[in-house]
N, C-alpha and C. Protein backbone atom coordinates (compact mmCIF):
# COMPACT_ATOMS: atom_id res chain seq x y z
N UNK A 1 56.64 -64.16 2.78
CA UNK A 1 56.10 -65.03 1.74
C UNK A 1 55.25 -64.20 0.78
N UNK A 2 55.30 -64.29 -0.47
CA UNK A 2 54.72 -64.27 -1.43
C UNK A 2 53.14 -64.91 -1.42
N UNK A 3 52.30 -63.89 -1.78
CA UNK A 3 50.57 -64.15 -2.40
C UNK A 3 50.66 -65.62 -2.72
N UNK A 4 51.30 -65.72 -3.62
CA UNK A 4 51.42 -67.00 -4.55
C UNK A 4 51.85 -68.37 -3.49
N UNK A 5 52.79 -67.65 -2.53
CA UNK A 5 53.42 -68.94 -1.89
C UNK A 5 52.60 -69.21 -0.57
N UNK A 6 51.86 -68.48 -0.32
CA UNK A 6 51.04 -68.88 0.71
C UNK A 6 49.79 -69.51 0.08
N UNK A 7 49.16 -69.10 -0.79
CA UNK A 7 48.10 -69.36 -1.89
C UNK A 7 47.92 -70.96 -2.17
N UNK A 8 49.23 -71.61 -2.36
CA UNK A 8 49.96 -72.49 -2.91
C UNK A 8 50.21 -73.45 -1.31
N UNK A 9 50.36 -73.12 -0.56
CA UNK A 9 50.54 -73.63 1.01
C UNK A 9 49.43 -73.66 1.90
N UNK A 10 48.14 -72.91 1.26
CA UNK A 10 46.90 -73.19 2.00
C UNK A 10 45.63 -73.86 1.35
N UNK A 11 46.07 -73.62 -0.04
CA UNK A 11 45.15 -74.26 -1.26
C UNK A 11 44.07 -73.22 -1.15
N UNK A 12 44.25 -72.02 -1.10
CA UNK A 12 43.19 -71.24 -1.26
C UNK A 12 43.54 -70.30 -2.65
N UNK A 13 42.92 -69.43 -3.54
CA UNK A 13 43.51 -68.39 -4.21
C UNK A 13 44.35 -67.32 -3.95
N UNK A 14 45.40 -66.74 -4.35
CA UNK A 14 46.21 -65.61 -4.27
C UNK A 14 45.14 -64.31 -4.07
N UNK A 15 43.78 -64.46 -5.05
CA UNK A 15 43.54 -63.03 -4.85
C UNK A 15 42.44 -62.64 -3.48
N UNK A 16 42.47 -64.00 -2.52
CA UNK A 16 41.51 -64.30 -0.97
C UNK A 16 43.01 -63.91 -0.03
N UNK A 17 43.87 -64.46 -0.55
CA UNK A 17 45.16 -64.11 0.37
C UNK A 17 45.20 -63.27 0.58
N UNK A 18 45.21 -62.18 -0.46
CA UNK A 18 45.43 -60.97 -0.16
C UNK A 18 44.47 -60.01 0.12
N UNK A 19 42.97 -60.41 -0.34
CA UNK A 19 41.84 -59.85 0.71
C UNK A 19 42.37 -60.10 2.56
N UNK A 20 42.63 -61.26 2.52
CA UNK A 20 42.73 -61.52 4.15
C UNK A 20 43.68 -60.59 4.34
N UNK A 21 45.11 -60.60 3.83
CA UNK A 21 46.17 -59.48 3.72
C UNK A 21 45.69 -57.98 4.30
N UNK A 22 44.89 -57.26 3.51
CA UNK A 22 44.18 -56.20 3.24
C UNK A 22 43.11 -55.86 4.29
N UNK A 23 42.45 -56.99 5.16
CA UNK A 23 41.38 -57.10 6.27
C UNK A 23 42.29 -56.93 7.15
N UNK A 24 43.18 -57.74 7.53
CA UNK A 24 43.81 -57.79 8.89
C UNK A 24 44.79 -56.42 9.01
N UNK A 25 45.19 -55.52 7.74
CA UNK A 25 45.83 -54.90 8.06
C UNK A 25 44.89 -53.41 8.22
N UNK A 26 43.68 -53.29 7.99
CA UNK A 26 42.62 -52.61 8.44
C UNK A 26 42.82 -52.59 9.63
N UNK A 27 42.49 -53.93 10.32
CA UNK A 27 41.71 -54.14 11.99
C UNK A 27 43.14 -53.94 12.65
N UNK A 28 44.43 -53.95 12.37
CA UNK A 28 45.69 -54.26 12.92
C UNK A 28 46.63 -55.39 13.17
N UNK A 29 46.08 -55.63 12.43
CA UNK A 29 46.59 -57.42 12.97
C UNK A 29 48.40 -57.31 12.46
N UNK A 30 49.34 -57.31 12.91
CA UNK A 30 50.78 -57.81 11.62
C UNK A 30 51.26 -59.31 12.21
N UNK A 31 51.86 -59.47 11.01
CA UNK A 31 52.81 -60.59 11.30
C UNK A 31 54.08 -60.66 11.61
N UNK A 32 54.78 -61.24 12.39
CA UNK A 32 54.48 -62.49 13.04
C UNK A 32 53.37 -61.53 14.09
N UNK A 33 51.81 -62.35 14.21
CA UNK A 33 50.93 -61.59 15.45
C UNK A 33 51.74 -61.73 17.12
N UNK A 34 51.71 -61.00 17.67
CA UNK A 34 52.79 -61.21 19.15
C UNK A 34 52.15 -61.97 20.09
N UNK A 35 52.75 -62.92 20.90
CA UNK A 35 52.00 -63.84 21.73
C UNK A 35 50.74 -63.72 22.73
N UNK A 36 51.00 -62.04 23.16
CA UNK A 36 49.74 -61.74 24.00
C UNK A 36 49.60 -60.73 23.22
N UNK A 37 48.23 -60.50 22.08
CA UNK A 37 47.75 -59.94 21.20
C UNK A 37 46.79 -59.38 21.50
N UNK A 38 46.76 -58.24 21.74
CA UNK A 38 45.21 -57.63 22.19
C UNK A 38 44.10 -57.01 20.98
N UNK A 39 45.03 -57.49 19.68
CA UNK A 39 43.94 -57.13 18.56
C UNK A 39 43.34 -58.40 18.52
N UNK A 40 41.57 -58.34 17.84
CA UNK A 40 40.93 -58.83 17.59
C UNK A 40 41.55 -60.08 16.46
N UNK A 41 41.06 -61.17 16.65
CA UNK A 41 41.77 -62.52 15.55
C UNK A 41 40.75 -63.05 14.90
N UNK A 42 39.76 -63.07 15.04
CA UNK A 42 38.82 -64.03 14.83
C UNK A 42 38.26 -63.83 13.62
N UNK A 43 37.62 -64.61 12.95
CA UNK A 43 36.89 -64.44 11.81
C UNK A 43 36.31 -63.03 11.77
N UNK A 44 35.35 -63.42 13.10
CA UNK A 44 34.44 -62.17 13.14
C UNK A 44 34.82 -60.78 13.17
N UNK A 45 36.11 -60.62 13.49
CA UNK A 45 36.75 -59.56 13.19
C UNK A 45 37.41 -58.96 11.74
N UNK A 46 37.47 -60.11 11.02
CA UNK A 46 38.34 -59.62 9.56
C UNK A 46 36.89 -59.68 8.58
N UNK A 47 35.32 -60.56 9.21
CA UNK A 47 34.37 -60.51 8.42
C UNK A 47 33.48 -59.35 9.15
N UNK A 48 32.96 -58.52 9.61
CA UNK A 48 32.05 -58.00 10.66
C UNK A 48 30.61 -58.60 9.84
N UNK A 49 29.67 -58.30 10.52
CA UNK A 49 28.33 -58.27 10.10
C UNK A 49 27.87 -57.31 10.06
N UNK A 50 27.74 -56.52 8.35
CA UNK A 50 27.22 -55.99 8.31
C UNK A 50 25.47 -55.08 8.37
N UNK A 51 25.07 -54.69 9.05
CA UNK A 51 23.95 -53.72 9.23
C UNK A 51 23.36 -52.74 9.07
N UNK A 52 22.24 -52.33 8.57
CA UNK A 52 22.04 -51.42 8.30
C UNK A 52 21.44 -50.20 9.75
N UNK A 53 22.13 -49.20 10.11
CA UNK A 53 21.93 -48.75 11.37
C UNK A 53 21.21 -47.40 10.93
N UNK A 54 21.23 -47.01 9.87
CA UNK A 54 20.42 -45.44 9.61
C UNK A 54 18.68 -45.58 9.99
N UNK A 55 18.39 -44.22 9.76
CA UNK A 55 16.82 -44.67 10.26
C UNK A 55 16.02 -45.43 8.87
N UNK A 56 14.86 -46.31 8.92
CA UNK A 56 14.57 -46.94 7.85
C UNK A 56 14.26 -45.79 7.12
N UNK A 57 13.88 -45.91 5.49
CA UNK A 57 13.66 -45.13 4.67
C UNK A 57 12.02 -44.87 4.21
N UNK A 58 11.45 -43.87 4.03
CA UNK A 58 9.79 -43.93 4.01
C UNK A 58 9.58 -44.84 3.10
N UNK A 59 8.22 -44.96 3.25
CA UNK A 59 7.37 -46.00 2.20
C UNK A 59 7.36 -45.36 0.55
N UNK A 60 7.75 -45.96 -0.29
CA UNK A 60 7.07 -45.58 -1.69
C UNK A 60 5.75 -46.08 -2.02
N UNK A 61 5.37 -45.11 -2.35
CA UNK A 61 3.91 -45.36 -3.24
C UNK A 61 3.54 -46.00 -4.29
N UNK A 62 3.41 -47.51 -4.04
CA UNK A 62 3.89 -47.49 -5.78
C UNK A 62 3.06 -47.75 -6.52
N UNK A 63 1.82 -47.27 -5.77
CA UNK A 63 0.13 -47.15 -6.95
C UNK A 63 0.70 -45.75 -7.45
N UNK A 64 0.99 -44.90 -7.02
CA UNK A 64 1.62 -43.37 -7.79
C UNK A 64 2.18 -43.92 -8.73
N UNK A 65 3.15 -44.58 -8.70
CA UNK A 65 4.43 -44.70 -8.96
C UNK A 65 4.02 -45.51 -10.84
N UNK A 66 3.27 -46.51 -10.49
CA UNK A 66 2.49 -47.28 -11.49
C UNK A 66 1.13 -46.45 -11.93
N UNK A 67 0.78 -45.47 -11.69
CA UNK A 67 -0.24 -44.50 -12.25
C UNK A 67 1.17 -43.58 -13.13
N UNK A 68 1.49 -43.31 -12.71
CA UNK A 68 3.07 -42.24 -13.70
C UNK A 68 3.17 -42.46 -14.52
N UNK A 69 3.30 -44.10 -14.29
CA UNK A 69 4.26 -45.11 -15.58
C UNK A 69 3.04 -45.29 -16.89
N UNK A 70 1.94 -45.10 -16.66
CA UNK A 70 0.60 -45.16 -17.50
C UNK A 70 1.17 -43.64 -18.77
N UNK A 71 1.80 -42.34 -18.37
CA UNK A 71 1.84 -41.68 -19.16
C UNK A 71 2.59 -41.38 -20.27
N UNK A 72 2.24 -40.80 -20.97
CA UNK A 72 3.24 -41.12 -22.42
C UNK A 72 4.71 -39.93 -21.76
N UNK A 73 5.61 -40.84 -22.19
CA UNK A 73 7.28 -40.43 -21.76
C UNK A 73 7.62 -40.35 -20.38
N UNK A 74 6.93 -41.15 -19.95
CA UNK A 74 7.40 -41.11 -18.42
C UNK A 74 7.84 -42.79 -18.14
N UNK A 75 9.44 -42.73 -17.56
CA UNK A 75 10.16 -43.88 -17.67
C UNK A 75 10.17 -43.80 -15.88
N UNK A 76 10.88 -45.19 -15.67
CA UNK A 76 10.96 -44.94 -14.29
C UNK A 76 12.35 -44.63 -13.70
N UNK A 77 13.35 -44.20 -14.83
CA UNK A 77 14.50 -43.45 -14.60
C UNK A 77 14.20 -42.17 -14.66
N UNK A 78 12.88 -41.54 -14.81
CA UNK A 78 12.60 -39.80 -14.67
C UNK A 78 11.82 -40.24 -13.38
N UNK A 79 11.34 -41.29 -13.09
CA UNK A 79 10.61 -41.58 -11.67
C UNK A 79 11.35 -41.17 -10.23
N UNK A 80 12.66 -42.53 -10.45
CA UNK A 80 13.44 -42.69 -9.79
C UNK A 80 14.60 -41.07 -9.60
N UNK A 81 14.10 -40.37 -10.73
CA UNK A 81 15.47 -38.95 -10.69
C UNK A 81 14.42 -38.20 -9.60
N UNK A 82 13.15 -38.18 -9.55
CA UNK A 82 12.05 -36.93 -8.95
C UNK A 82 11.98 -37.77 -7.44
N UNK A 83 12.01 -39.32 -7.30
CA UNK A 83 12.23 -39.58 -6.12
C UNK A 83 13.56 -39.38 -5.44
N UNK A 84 14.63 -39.14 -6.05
CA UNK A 84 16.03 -39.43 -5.48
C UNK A 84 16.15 -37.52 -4.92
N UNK A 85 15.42 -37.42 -5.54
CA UNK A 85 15.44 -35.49 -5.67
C UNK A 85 14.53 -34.85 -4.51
N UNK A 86 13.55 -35.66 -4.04
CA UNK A 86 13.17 -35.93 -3.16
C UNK A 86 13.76 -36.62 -1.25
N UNK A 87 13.97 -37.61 -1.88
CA UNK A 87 14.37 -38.58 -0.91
C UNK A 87 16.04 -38.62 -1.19
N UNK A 88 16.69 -37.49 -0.82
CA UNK A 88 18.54 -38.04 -1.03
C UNK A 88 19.19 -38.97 -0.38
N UNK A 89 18.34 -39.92 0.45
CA UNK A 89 19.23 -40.63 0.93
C UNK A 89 18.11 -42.21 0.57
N UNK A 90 17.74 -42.30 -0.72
CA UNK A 90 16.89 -42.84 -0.72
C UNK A 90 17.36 -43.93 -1.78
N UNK A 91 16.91 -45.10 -2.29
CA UNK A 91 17.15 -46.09 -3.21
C UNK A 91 17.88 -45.60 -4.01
N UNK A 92 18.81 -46.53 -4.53
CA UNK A 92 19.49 -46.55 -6.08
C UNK A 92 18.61 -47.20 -6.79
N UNK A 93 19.04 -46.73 -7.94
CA UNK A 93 17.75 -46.59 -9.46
C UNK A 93 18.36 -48.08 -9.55
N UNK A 94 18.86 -49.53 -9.38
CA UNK A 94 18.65 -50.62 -9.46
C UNK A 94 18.10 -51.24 -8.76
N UNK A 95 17.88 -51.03 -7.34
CA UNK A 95 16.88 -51.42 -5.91
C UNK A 95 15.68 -50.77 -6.35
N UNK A 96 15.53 -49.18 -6.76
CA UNK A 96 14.33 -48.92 -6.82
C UNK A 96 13.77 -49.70 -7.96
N UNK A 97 14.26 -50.22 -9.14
CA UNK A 97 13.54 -50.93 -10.23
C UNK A 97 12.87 -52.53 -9.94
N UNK A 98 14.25 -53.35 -8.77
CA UNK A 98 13.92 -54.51 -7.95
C UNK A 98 12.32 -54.28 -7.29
N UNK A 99 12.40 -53.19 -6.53
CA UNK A 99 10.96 -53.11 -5.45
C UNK A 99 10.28 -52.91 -6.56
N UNK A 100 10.15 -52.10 -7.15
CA UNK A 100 8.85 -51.82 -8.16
C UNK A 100 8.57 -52.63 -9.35
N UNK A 101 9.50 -53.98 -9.44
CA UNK A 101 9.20 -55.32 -10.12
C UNK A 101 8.65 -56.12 -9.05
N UNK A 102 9.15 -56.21 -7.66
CA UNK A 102 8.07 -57.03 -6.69
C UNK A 102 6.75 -56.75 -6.59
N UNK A 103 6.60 -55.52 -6.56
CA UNK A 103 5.09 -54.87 -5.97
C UNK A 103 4.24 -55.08 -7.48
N UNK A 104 4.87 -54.96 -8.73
CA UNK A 104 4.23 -54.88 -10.05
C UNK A 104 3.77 -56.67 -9.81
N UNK A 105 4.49 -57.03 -9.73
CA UNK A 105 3.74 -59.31 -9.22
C UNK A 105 2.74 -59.41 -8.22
N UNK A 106 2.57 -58.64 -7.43
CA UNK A 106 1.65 -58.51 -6.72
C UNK A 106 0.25 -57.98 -7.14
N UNK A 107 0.07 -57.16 -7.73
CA UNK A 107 -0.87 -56.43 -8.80
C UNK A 107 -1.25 -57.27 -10.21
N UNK A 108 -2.88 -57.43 -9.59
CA UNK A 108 -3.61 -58.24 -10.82
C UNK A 108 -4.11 -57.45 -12.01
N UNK A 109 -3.69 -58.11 -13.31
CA UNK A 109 -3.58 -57.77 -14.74
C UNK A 109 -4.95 -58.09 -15.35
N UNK A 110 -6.14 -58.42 -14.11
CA UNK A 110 -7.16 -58.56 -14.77
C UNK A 110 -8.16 -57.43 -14.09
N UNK A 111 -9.17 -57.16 -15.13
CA UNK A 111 -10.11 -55.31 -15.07
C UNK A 111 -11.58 -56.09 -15.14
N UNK A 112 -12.33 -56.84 -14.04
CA UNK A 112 -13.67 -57.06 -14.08
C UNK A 112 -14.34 -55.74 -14.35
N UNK A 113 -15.32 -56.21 -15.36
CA UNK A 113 -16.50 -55.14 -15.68
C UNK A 113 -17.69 -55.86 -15.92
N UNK A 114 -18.78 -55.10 -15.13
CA UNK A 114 -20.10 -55.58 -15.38
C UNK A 114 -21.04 -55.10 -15.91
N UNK A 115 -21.49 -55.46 -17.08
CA UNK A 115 -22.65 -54.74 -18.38
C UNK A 115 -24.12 -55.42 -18.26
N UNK A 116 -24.73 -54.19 -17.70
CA UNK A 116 -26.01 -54.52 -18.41
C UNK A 116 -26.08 -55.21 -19.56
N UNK A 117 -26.95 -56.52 -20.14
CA UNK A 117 -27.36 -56.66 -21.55
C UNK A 117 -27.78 -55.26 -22.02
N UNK A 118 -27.23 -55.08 -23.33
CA UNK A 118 -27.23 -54.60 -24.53
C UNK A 118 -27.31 -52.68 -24.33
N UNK A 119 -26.63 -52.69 -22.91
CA UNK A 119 -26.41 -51.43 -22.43
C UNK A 119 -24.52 -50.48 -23.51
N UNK A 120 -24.22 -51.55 -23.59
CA UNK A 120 -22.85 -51.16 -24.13
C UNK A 120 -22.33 -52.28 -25.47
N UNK A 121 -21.25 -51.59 -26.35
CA UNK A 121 -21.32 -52.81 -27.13
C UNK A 121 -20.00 -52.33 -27.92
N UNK A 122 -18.75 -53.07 -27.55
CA UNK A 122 -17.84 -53.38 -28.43
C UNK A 122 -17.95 -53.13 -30.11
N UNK A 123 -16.93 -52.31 -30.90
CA UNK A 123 -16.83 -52.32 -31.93
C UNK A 123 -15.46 -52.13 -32.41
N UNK A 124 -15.41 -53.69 -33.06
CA UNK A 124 -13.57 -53.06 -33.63
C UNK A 124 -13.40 -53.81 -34.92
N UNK A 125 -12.59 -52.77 -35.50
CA UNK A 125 -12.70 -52.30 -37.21
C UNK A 125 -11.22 -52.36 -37.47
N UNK A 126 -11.44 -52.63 -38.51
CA UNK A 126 -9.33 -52.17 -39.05
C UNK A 126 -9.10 -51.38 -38.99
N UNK A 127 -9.77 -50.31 -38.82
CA UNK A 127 -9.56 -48.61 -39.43
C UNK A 127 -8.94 -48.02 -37.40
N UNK A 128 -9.69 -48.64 -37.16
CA UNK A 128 -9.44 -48.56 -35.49
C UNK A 128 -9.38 -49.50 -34.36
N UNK A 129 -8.83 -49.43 -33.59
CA UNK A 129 -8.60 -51.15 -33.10
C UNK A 129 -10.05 -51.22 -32.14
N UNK A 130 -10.79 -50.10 -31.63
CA UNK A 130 -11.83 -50.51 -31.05
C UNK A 130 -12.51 -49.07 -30.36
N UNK A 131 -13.70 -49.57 -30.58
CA UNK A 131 -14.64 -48.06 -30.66
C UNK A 131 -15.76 -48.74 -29.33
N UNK A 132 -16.22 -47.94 -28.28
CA UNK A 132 -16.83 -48.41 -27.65
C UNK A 132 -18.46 -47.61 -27.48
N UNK A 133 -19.33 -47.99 -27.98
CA UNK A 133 -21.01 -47.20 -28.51
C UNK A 133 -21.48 -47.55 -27.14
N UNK A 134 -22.41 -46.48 -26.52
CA UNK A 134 -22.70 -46.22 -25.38
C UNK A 134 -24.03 -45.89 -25.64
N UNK A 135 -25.02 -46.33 -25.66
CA UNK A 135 -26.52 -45.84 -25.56
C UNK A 135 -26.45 -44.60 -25.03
């Protein structure tokens, strides 16, 4: 039978048919399967569950990582090249940008400061966006 004619006989798509096609002929499976089959049939065999079994990967720093990003021309694709150069078996530059958008939500955008009265004093001008006079 034809992609199409099984596709068409199970109500599923032609291009899942032939994933299943393509799985079972990985694990061994053929057709017609023989009555006492000692290959694996089951879902769980044409889906496995995948895992990650390597050892975990170190911690990034990512107060470094966000101190870097403070300097002029430093992107976090020259970040991610000095960590990968580092760490070779370490994040792809789209995971590493994911973590270092989580950890950046975590980190508060507000800078308490506490002034003596009339110890310090704001000055901002057109000429400069802001000048700070220090007794």
């Amino acid at each position: 039978m034809s992609f199409r004619q099984i596709s068409e006989a199970t109500g599923i798509g032609k291009t899942v048919v032939g994933e299943y096609v393509r799985r079972a002929g990985v694990i061994g499976i053929t057709w017609p399967v023989p009555r006492r089959s000692t290959t694996p049939s089951s879902n769980g065999a044409l889906y496995p569950v995948l895992c990650e079994t390597g050892p975990p990967r170190p911690a990034i720093d990512w107060r470094k990582v966000h101190e870097e990003m403070k300097r002029p021309s430093v992107t976090l694709v020259l970040l991610w090249q000095e960590y990968r150069a580092e760490q070779t078996d370490g994040y792809g530059y789209s995971r590493f940008c994911d973590l270092y958008g989580e950890w950046r939500k975590t980190v508060s955008a507000t800078m308490r400061q506490t002034h003596p009265a009339g110890e310090r004093c704001l000055l901002i001008t057109p000429e400069t966006r802001f000048r700070l006079l220090i007794k």
